[in-house]
N, C-alpha and C. Protein backbone atom coordinates (compact mmCIF):
# COMPACT_ATOMS: atom_id res chain seq x y z
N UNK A 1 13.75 16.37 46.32
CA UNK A 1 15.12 16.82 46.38
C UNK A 1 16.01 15.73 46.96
N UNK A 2 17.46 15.36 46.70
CA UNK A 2 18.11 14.81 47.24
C UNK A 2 19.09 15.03 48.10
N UNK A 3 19.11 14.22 48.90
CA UNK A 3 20.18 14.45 49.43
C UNK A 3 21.55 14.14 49.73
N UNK A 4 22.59 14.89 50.15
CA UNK A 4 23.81 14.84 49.97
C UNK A 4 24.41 14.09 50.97
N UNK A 5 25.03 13.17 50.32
CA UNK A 5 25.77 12.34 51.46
C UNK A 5 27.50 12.73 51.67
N UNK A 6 27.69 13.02 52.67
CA UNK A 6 29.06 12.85 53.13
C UNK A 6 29.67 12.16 53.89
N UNK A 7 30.75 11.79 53.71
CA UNK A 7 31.59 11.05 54.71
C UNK A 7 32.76 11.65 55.68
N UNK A 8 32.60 11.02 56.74
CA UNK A 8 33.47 11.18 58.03
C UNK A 8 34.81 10.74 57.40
N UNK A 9 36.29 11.22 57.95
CA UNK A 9 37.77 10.71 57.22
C UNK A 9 37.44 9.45 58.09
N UNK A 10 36.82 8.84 59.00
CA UNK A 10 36.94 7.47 59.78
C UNK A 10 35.82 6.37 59.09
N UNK A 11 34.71 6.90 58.49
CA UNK A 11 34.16 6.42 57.53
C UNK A 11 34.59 5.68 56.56
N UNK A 12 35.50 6.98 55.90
CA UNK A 12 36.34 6.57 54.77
C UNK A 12 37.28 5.22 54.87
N UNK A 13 37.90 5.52 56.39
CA UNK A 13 38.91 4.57 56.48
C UNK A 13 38.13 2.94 56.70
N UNK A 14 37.20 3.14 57.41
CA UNK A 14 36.27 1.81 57.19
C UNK A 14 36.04 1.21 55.71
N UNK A 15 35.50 2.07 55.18
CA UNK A 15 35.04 1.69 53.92
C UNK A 15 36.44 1.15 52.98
N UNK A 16 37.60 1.80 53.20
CA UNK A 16 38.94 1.24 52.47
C UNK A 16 38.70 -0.38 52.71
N UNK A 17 38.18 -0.28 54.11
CA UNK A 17 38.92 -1.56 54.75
C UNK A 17 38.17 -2.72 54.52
N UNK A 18 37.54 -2.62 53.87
CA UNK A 18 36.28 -3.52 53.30
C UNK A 18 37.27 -4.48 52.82
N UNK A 19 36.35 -5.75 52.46
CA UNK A 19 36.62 -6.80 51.32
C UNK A 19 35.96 -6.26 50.06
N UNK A 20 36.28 -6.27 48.73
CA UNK A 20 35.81 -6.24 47.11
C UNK A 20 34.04 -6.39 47.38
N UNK A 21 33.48 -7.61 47.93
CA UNK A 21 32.32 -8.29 47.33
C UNK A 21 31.38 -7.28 48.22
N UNK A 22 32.08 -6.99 49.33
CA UNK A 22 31.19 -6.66 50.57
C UNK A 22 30.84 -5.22 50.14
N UNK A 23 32.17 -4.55 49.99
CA UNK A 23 31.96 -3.32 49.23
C UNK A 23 31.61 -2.62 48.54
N UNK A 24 31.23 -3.27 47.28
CA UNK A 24 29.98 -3.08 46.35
C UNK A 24 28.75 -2.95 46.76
N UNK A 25 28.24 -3.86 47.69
CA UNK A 25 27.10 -3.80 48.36
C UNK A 25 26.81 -2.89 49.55
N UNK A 26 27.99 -2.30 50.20
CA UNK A 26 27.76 -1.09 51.17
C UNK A 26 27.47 0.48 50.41
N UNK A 27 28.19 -0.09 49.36
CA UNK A 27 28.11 1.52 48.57
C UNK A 27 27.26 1.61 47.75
N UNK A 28 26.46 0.63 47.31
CA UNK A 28 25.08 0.08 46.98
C UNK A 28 23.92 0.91 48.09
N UNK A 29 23.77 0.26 49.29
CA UNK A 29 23.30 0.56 50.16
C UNK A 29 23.24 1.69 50.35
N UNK A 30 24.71 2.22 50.38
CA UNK A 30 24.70 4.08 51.04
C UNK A 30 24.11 5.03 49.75
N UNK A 31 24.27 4.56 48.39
CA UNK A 31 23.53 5.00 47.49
C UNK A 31 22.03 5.45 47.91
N UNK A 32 21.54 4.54 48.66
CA UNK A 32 20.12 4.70 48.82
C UNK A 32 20.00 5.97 49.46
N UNK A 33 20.64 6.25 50.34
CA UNK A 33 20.47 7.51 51.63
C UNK A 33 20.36 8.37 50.63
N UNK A 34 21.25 8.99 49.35
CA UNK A 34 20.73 10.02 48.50
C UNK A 34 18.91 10.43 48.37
N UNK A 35 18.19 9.44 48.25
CA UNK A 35 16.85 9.62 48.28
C UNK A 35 15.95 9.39 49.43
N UNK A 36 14.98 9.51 49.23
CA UNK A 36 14.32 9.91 50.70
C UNK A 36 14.44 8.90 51.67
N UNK A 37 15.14 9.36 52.62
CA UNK A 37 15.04 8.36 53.93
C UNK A 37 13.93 7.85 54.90
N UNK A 38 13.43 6.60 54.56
CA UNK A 38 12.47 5.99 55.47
C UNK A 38 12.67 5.26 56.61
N UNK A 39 12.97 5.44 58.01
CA UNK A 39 13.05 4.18 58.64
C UNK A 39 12.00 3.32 59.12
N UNK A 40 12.45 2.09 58.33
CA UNK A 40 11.85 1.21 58.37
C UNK A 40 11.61 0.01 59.33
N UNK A 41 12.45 0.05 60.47
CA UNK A 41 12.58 -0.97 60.84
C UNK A 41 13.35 -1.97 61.16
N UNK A 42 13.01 -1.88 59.81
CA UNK A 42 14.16 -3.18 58.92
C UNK A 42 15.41 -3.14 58.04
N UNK A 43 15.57 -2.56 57.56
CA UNK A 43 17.38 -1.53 56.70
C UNK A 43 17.27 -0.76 57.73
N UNK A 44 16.50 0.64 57.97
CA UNK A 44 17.09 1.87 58.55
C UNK A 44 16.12 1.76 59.92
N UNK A 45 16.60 2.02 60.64
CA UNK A 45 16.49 2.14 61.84
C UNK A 45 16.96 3.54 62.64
N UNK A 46 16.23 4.06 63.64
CA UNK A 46 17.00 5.60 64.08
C UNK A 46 17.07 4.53 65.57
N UNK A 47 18.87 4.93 65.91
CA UNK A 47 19.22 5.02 67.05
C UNK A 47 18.69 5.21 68.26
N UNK A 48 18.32 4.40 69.46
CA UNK A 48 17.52 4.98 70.62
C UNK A 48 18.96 4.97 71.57
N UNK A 49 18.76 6.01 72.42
CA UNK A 49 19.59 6.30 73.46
C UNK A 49 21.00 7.29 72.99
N UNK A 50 20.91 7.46 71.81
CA UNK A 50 21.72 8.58 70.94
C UNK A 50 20.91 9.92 71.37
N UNK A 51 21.74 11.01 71.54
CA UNK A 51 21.59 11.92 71.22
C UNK A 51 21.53 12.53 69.35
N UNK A 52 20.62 13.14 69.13
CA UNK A 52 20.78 13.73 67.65
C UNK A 52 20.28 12.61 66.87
N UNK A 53 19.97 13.22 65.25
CA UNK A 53 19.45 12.14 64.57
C UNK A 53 20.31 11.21 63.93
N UNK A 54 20.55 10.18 64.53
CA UNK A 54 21.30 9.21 64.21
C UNK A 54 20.98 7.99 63.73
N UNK A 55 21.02 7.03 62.87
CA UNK A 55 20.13 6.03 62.22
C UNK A 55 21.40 5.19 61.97
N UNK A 56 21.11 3.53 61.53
CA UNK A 56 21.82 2.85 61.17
C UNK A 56 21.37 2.46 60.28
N UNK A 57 21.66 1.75 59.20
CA UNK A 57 21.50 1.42 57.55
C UNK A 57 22.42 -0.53 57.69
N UNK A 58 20.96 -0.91 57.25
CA UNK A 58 21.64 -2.54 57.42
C UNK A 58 22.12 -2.98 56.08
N UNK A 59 23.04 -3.19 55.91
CA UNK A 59 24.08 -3.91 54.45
C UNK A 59 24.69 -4.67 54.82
N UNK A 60 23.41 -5.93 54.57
CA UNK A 60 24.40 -7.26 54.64
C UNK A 60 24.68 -7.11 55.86
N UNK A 61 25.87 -8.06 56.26
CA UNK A 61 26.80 -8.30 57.95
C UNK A 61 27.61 -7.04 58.74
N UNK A 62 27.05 -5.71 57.41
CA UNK A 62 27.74 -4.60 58.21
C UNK A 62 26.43 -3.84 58.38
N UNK A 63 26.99 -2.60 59.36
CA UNK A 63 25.97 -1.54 59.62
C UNK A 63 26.54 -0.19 59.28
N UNK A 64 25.78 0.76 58.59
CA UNK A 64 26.16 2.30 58.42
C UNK A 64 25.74 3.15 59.31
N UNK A 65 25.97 4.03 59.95
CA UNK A 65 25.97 4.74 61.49
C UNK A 65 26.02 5.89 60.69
N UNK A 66 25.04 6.69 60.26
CA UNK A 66 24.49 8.05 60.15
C UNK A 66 24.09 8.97 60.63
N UNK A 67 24.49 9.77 60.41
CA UNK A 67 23.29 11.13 60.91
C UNK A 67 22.72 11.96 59.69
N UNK A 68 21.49 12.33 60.29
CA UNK A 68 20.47 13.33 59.42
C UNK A 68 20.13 14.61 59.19
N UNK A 69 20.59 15.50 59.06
CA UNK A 69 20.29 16.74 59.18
C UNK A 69 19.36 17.44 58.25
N UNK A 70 18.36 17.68 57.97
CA UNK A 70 17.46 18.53 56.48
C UNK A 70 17.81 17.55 55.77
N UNK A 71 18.61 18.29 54.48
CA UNK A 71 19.06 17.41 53.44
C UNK A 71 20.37 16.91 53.27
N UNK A 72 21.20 16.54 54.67
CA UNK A 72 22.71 16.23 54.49
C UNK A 72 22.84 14.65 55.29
N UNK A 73 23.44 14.01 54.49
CA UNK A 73 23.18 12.83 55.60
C UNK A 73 24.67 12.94 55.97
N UNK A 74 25.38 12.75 57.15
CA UNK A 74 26.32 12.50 57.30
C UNK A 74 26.92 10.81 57.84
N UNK A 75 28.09 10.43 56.88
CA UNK A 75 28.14 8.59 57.60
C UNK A 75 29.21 8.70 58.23
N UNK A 76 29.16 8.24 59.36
CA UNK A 76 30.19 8.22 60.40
C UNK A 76 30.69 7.38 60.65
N UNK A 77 30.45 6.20 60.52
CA UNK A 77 30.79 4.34 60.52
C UNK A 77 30.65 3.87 59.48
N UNK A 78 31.07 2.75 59.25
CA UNK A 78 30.61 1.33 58.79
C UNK A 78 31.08 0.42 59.34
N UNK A 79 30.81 -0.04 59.87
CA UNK A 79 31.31 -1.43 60.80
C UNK A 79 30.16 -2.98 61.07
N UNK A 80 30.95 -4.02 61.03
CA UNK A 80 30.71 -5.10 61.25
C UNK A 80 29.59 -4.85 62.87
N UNK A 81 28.46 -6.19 62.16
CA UNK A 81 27.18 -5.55 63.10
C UNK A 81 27.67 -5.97 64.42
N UNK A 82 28.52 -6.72 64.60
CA UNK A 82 29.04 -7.24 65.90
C UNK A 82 29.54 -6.12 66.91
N UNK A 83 30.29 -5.23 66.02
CA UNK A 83 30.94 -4.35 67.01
C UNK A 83 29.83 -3.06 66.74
N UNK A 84 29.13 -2.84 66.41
CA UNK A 84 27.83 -2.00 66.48
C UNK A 84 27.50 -0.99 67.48
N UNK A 85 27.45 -2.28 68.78
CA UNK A 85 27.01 -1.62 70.10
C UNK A 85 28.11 -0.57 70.18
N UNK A 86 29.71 -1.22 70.44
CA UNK A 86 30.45 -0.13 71.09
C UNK A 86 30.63 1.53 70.22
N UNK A 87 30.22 0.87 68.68
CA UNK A 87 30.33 2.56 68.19
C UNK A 87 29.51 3.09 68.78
N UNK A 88 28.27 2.46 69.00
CA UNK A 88 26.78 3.24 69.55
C UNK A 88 26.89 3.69 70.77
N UNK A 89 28.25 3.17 71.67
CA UNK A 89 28.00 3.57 73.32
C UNK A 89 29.21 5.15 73.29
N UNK A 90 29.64 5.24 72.25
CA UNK A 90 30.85 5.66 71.52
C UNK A 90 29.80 7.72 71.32
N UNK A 91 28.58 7.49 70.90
CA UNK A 91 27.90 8.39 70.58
C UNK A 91 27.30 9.14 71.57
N UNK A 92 26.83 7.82 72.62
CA UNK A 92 26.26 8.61 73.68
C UNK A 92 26.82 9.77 74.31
């Protein structure tokens, strides 16, 4: 079964704010979350020191800041991996 991805309105506004080249490839990326989510490691990763299931999704020089529920993923970010931490201290 797949699952349904939604977006946060602050999501959204990230994702406007993209560049063309970069953007293709985030929405590339978030494509993937429709099917079964593995963290790996290495792309997906689950959040430590978050409350709730929260994961990040690596695309390229940005990061996607998710959550998991059954079958709903919800994206709450996209942001440049630099500023990463403060969304993440943002959750706690």
């Amino acid at each position: 079964m797949l699952n349904k991805v939604e977006f946060t309105r602050i999501s959204e506004e990230d994702i406007k704010s993209l560049p063309k080249p970069i953007l293709a490839t985030v929405l590339r990326q978030i494509r993937t979350l429709e099917s079964r989510i593995v963290p790996d490691g290495k792309r997906i990763k689950k959040l430590r020191g978050v409350k709730g299931p929260f994961y990040r999704l690596r695309a390229g020089d940005f990061r996607v800041v998710f959550e998991l529920e059954s079958n709903l993923v919800t994206v709450h970010r996209v942001v440049d991996r630099r500023k990463l931490e403060r969304v993440i201290s943002r959750l706690r």
